[in-house]
N, C-alpha and C. Protein backbone atom coordinates (compact mmCIF):
# COMPACT_ATOMS: atom_id res chain seq x y z
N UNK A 1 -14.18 55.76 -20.47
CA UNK A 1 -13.05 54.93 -20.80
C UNK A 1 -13.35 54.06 -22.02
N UNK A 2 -14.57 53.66 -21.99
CA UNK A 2 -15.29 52.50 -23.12
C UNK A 2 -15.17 53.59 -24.54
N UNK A 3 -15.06 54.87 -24.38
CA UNK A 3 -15.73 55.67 -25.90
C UNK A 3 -13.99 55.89 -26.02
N UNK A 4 -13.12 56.10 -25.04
CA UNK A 4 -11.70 55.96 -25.31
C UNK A 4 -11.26 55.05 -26.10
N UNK A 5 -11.42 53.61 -25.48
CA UNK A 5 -10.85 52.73 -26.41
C UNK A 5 -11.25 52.44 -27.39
N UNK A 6 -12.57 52.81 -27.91
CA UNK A 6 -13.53 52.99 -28.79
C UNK A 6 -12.97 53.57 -30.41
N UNK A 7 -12.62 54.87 -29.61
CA UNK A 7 -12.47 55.69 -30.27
C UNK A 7 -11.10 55.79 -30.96
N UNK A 8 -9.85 54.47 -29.97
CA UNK A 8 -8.48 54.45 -30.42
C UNK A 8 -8.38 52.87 -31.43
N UNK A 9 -9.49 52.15 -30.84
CA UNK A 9 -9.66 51.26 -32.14
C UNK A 9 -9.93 51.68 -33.73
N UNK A 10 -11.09 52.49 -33.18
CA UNK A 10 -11.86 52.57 -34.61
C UNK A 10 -10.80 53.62 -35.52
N UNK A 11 -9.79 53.92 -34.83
CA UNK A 11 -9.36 55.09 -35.66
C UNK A 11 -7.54 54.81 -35.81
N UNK A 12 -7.76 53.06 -36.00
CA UNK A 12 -6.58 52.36 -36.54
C UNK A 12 -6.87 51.59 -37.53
N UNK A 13 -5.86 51.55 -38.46
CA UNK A 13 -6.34 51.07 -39.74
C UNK A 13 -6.42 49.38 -39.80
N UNK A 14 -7.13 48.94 -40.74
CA UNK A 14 -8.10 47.80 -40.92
C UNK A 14 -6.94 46.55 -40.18
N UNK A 15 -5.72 46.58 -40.94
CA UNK A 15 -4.63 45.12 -40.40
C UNK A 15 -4.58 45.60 -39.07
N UNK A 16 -4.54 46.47 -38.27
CA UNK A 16 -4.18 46.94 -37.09
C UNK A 16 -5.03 45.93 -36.29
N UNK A 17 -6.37 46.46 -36.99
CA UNK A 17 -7.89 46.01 -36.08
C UNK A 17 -7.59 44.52 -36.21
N UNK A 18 -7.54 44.18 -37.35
CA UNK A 18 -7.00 42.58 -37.25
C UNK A 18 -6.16 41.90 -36.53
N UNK A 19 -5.13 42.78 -36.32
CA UNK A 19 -4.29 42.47 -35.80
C UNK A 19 -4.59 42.01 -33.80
N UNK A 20 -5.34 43.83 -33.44
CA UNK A 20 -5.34 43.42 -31.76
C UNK A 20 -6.84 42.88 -31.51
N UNK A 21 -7.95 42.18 -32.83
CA UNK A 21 -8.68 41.23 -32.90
C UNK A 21 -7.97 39.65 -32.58
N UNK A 22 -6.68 39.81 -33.08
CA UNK A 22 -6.38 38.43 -32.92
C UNK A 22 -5.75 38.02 -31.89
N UNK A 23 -4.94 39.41 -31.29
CA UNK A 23 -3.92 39.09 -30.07
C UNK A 23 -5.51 38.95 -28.81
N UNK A 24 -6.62 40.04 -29.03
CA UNK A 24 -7.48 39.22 -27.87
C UNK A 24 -8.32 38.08 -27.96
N UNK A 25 -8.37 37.70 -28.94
CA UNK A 25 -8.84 36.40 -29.52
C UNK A 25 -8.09 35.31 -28.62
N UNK A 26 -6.37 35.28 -28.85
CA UNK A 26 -5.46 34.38 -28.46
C UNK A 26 -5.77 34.65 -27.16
N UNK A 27 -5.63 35.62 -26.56
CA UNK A 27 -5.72 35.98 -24.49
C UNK A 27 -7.06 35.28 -24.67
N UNK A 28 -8.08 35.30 -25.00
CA UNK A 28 -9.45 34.54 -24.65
C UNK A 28 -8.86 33.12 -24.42
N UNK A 29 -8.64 32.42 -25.57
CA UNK A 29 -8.32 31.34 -25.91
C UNK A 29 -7.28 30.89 -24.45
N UNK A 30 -5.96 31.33 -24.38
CA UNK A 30 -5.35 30.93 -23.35
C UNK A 30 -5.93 30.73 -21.67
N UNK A 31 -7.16 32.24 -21.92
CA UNK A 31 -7.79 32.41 -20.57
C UNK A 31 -8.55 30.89 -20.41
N UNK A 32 -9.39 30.93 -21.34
CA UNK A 32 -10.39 29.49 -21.87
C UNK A 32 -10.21 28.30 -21.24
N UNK A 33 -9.10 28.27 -21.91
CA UNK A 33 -7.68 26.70 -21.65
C UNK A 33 -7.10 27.04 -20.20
N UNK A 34 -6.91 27.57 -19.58
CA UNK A 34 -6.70 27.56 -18.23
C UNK A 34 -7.87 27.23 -17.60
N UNK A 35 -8.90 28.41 -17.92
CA UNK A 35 -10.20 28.02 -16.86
C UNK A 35 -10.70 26.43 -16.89
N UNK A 36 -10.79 26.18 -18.28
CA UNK A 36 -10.91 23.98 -18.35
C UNK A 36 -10.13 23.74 -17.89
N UNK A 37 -8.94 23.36 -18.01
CA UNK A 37 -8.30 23.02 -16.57
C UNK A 37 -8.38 22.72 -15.04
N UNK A 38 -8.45 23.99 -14.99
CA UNK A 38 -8.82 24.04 -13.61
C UNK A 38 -10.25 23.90 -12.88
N UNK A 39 -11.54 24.06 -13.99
CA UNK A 39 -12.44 23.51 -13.88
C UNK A 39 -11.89 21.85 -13.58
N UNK A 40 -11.98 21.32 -14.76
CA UNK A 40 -11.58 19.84 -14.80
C UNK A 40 -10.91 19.49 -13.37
N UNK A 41 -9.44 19.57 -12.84
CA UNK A 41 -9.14 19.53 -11.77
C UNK A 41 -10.08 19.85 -10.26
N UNK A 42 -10.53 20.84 -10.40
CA UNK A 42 -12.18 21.12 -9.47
C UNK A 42 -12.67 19.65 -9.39
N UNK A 43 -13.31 19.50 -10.40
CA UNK A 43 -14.28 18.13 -10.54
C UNK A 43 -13.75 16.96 -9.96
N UNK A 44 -12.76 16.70 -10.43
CA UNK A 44 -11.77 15.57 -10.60
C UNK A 44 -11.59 15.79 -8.70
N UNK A 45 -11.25 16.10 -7.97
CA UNK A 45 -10.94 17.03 -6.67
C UNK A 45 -12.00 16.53 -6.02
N UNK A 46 -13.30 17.04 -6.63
CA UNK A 46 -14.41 16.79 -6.06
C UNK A 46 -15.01 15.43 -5.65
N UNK A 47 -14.85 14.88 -6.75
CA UNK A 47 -15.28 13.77 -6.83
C UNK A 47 -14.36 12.36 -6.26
N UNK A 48 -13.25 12.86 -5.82
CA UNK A 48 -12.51 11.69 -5.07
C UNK A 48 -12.75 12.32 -3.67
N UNK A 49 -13.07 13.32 -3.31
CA UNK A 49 -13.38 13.78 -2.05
C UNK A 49 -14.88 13.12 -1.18
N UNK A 50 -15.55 13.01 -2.77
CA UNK A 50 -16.79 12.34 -2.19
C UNK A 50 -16.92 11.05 -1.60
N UNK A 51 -15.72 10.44 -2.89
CA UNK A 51 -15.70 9.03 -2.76
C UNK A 51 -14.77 8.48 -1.75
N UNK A 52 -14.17 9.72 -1.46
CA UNK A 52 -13.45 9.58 0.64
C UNK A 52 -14.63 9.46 1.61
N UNK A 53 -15.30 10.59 0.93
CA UNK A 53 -16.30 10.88 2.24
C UNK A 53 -16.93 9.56 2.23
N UNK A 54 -17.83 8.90 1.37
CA UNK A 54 -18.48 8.00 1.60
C UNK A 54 -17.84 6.62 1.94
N UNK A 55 -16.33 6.68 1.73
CA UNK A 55 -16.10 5.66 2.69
C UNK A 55 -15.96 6.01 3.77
N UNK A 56 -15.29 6.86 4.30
CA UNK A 56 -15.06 7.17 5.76
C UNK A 56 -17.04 6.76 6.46
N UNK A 57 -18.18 7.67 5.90
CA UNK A 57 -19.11 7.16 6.45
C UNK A 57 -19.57 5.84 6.50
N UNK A 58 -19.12 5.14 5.67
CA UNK A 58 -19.42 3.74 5.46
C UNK A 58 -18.78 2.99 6.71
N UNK A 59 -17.54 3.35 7.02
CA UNK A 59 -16.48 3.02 8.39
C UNK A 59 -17.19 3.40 9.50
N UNK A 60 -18.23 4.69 9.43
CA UNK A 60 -18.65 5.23 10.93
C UNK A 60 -19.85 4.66 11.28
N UNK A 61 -20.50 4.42 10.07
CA UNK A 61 -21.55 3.64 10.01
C UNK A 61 -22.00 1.89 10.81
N UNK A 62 -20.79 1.49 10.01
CA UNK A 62 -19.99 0.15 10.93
C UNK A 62 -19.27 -0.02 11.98
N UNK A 63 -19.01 1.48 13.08
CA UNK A 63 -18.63 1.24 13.78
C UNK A 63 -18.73 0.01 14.67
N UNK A 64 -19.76 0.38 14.88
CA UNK A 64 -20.57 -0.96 16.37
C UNK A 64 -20.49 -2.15 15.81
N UNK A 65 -20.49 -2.88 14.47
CA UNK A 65 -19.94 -4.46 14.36
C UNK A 65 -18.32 -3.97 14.50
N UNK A 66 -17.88 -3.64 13.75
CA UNK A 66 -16.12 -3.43 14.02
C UNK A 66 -15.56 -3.54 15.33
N UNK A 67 -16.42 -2.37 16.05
CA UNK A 67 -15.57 -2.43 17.43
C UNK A 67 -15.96 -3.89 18.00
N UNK A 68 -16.91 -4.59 17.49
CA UNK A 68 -17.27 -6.26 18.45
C UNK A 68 -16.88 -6.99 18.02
N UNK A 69 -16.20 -6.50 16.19
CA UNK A 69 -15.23 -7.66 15.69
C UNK A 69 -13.75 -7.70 16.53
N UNK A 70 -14.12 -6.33 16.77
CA UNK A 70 -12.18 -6.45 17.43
C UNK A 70 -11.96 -6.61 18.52
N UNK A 71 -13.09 -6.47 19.29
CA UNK A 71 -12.88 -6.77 21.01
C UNK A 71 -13.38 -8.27 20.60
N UNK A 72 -13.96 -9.18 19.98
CA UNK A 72 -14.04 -10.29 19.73
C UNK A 72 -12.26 -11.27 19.52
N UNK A 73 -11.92 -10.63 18.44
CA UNK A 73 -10.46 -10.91 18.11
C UNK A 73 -9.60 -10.56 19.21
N UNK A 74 -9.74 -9.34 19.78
CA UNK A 74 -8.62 -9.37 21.11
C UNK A 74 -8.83 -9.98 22.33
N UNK A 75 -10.06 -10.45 22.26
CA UNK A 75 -9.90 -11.37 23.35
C UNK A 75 -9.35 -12.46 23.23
N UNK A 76 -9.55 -13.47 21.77
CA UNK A 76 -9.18 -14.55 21.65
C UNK A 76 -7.59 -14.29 21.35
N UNK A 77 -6.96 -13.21 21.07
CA UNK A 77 -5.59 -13.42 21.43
C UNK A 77 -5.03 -13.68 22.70
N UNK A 78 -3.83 -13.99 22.91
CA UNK A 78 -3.23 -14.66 23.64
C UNK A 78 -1.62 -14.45 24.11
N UNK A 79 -1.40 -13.35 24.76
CA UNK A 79 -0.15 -12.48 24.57
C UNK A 79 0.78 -13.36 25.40
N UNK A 80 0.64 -14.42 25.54
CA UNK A 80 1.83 -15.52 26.02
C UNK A 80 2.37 -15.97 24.65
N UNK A 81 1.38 -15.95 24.00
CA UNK A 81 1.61 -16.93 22.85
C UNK A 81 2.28 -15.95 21.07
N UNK A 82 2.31 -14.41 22.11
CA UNK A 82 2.72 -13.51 20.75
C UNK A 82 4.23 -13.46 20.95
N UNK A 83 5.10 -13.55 19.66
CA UNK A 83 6.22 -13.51 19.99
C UNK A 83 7.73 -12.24 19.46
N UNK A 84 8.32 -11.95 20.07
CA UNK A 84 9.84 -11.36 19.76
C UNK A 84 10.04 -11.84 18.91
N UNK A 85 11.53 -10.61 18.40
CA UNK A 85 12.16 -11.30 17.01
C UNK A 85 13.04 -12.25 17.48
N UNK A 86 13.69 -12.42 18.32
CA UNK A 86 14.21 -13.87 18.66
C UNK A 86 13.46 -15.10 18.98
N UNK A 87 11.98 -14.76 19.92
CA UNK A 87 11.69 -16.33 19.52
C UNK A 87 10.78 -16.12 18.27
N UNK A 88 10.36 -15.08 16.86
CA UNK A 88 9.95 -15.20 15.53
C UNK A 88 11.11 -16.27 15.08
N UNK A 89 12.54 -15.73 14.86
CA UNK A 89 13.41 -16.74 14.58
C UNK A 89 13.49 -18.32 14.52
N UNK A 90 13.27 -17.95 16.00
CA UNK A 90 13.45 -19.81 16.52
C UNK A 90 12.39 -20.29 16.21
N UNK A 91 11.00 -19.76 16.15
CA UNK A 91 9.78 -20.45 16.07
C UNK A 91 10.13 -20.97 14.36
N UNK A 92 10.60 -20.11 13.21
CA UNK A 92 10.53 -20.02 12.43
C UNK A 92 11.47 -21.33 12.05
N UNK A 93 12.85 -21.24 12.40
CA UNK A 93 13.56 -22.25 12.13
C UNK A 93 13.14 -23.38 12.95
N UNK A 94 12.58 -23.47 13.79
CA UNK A 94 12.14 -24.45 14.33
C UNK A 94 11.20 -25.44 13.03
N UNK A 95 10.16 -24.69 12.79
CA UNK A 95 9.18 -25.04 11.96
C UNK A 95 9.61 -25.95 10.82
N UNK A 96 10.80 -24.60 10.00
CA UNK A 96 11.50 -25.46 9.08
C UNK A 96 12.55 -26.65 9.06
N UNK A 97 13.37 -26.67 10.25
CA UNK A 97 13.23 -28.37 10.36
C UNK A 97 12.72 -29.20 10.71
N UNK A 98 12.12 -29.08 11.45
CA UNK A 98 10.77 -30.06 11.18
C UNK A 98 10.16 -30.34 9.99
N UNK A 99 10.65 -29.76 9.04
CA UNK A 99 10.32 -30.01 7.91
C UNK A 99 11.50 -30.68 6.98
N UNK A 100 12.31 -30.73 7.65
CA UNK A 100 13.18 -31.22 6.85
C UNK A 100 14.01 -30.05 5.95
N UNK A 101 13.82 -28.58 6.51
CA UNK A 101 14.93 -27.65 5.80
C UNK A 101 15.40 -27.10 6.43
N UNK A 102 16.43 -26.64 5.56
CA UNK A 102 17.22 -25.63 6.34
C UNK A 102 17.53 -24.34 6.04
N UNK A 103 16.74 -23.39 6.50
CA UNK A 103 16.70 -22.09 6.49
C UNK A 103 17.80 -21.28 7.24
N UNK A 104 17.65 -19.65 5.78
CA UNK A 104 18.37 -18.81 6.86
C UNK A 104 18.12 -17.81 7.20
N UNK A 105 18.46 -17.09 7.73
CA UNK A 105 17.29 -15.94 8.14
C UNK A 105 18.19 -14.53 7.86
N UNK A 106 17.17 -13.93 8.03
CA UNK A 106 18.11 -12.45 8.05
C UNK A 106 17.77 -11.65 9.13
N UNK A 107 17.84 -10.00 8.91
CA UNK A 107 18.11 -9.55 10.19
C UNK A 107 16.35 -8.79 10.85
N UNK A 108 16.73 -9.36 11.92
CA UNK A 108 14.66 -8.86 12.45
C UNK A 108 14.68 -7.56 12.52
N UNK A 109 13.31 -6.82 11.67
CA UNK A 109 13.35 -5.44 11.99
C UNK A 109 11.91 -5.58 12.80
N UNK A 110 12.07 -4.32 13.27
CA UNK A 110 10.70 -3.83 14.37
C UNK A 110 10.00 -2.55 14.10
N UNK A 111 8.70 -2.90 13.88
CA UNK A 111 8.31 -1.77 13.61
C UNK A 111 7.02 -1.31 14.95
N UNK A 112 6.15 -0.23 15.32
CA UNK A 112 5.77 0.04 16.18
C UNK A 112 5.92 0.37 17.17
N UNK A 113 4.99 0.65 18.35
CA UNK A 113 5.53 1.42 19.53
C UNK A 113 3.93 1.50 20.72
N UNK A 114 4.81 1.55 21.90
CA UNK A 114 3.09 1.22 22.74
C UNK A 114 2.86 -0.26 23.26
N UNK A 115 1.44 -0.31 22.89
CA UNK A 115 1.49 -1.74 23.38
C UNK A 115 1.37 -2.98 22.33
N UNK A 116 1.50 -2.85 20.92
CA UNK A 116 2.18 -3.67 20.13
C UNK A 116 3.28 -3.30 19.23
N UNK A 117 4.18 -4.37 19.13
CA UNK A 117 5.62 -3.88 18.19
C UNK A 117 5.12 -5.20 16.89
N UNK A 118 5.80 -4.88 15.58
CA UNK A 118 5.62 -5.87 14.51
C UNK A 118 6.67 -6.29 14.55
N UNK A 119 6.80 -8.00 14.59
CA UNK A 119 8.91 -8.18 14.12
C UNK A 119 8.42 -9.03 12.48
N UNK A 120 9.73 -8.64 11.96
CA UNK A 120 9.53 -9.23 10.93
C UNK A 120 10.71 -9.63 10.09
N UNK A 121 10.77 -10.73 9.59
CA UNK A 121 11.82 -11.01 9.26
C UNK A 121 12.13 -12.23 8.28
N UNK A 122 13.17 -12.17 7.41
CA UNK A 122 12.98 -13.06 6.02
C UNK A 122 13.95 -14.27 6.43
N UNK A 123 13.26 -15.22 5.56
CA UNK A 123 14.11 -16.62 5.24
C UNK A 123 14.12 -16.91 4.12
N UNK A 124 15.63 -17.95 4.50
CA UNK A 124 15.49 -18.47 2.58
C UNK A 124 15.97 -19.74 2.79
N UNK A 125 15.60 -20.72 1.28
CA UNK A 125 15.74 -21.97 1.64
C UNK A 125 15.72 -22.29 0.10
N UNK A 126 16.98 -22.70 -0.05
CA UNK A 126 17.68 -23.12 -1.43
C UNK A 126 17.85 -24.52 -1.45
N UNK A 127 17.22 -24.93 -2.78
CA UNK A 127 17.43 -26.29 -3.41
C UNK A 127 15.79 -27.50 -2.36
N UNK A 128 15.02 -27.13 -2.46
CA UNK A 128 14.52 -28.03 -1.37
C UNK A 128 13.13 -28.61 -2.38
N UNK A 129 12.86 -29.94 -1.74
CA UNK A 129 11.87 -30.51 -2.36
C UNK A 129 10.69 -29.83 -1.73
N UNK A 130 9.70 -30.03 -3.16
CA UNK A 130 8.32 -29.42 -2.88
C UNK A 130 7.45 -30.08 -2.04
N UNK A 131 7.09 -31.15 -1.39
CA UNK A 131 6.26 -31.70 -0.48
C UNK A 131 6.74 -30.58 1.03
N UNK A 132 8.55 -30.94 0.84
CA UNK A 132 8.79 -30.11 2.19
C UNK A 132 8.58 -28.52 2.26
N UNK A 133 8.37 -27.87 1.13
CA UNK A 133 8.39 -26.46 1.35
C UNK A 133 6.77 -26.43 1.69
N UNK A 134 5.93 -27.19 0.81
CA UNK A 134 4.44 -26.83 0.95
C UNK A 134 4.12 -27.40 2.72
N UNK A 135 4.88 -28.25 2.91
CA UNK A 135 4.79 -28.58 4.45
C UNK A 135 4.98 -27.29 5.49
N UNK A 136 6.10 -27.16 4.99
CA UNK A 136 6.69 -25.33 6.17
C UNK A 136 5.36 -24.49 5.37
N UNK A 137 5.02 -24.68 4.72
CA UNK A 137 4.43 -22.83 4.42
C UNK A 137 2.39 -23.25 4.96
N UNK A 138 2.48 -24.70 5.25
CA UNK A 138 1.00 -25.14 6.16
C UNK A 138 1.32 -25.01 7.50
N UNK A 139 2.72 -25.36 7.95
CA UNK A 139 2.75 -25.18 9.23
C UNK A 139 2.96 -23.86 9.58
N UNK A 140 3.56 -22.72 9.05
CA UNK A 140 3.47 -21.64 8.81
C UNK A 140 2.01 -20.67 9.47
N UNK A 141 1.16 -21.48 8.27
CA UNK A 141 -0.20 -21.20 8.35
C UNK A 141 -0.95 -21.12 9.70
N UNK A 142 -0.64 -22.34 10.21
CA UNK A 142 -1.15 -23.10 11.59
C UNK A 142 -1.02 -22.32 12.52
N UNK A 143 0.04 -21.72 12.60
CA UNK A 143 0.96 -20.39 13.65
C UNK A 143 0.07 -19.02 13.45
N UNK A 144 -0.57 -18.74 12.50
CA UNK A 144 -1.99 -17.59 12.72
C UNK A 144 -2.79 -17.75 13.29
N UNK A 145 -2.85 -16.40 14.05
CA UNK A 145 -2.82 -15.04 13.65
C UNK A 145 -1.33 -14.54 14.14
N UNK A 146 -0.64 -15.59 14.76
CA UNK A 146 0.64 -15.28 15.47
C UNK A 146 1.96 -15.11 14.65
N UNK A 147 1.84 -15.50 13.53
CA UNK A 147 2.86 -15.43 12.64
C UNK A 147 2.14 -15.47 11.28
N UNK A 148 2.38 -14.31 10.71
CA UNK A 148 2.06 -14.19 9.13
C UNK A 148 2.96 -14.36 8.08
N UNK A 149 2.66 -14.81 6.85
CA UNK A 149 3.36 -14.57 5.65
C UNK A 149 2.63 -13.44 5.10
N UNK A 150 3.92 -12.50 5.04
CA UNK A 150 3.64 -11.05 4.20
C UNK A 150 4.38 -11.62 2.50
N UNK A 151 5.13 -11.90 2.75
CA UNK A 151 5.84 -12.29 0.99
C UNK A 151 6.49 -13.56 0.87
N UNK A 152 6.26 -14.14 -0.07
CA UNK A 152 6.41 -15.44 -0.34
C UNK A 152 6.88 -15.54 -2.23
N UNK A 153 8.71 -15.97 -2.20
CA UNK A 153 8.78 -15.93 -3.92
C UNK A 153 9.28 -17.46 -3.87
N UNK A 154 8.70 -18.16 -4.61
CA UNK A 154 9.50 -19.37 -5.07
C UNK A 154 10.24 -19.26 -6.60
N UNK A 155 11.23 -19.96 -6.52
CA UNK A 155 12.18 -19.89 -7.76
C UNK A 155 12.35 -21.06 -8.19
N UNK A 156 12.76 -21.53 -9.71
CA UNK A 156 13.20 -22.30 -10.05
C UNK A 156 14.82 -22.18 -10.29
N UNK A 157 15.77 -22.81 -9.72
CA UNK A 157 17.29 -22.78 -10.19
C UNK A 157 17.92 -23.16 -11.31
N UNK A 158 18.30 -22.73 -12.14
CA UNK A 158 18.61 -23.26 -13.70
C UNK A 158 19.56 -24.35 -13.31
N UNK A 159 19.15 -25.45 -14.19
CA UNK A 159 19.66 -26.42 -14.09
C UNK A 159 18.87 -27.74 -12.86
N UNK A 160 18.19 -27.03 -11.42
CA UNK A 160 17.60 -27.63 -10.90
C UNK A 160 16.23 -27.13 -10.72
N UNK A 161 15.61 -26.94 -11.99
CA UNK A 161 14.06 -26.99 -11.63
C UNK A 161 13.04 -28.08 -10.75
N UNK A 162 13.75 -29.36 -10.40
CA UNK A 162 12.40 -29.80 -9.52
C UNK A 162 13.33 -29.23 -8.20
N UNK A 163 14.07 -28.74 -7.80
CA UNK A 163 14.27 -28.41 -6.61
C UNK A 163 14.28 -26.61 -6.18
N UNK A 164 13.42 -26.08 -6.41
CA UNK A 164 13.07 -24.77 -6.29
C UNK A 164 14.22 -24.08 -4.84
N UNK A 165 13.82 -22.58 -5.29
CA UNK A 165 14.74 -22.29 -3.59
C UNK A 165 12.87 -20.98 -2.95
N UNK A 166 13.37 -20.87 -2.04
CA UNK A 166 12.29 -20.54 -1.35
C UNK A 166 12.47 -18.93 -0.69
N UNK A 167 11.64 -17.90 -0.92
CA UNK A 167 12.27 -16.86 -0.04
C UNK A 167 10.88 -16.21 0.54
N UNK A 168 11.13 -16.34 1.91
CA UNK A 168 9.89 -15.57 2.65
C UNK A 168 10.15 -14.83 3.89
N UNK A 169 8.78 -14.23 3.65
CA UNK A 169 9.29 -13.04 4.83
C UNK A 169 7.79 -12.92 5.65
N UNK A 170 8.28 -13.24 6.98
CA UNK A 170 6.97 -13.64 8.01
C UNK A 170 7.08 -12.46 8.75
N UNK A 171 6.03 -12.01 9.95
CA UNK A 171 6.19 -11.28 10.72
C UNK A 171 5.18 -11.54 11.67
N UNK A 172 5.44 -11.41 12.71
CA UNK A 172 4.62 -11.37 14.26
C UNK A 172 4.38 -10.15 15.21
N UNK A 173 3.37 -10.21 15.79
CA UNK A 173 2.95 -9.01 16.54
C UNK A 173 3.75 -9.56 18.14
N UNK A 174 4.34 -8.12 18.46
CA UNK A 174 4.34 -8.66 20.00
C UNK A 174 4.06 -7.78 21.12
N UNK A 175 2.66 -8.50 21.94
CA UNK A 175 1.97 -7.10 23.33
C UNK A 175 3.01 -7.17 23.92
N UNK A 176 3.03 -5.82 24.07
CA UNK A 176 4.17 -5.47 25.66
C UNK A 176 3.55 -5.82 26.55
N UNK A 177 3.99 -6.02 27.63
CA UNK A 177 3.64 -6.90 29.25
C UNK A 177 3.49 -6.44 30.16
C-alpha cells in the first residue's frame, strides 16, 4: 500500500506535490491544535481533581476533632430555645422595638426537612437613627446561634442621609420535637 501511494505521489507533478504537502501539513496542524487542547483540558481536569482530593482528605483526616466539635455544639443547643417562622417574626420585631423601630417583615420561607427546618426571613426599617439600628443588629447578635444575620444592606435616603433605612434578612434553625 506504502509503494502505492508512493508511487501515485511521486508520479504527480511538482504544484500537485505542493499542493497535497500542504493540505497534510494543515490536517497535522488542526490534528496538533486539537490534541493541545485536550491535553491542556486533561491537566487542567487533573489538577482540580487533586485539589478535591486533598481536601476531601484533609476533612477525613479531621474527622475525630469535627465530630467532638459538633457533638460539643449540639449539646449546648437548646431546642426549646430554637424557633418557627412565627415566633422568628415576633422574636424579631420584638427586638426591634425595643429598640425603638419599627420594622417590617416579609414573607417566612422554609427550607429543610427531618429533624431541622431553616426559617428565614427579611426586615426593613426606613428612616431610623444610627445608635438604634446598631442597637437591633447587637441585640440581634446576642440571639446566636439561634438567630443569624445572613444579609444586612444599609442605605442612605437622598435627602435624609443621617437617617439611613435598614434591610435584613435573619434566619433560624428549628429541631422538630
Amino acid at each position: 500500500m506504502i509503494r502505492t501511494l508512493r508511487a501515485l505521489f511521486l508520479g504527480r507533478l511538482l504544484r500537485e506535490k505542493l499542493l497535497l504537502v500542504g493540505f497534510v501539513l494543515i490536517g497535522v496542524l488542526l490534528w496538533a491544535s486539537s490534541f493541545s487542547n485536550r491535553t491542556a483540558l486533561l491537566w487542567r481536569t487533573q489538577r482540580a481533581t487533586t485539589t478535591v482530593l486533598k481536601e476531601q482528605q484533609l476533612w477525613i483526616n479531621n474527622k475525630p476533632a469535627i465530630d467532638r466539635a459538633a457533638q460539643k455544639t449540639a449539646d449546648s443547643l437548646k431546642p426549646e430555645l430554637t424557633l418557627d417562622g412565627l415566633r422568628l417574626v415576633a422574636e424579631v420585631g420584638e427586638l426591634a422595638s425595643k429598640g425603638g423601630l419599627h420594622a417590617t417583615s416579609g414573607a417566612t420561607t422554609k427550607e429543610g426537612s427531618g429533624q431541622f427546618t431553616i426559617n428565614t426571613v427579611e426586615f426593613s426599617v426606613a428612616g431610623a437613627e444610627w445608635d438604634a439600628l446598631k442597637k437591633f443588629y447587637h441585640a440581634l447578635q446576642q440571639r446566636a446561634p439561634y438567630i443569624a444575620v445572613k444579609e444586612l444592606a444599609l442605605n442612605a435616603q437622598a435627602g435624609r442621609e443621617s437617617l439611613p433605612s435598614l434591610r435584613v434578612r435573619v434566619s433560624s434553625f428549628e429541631v422538630s420535637r
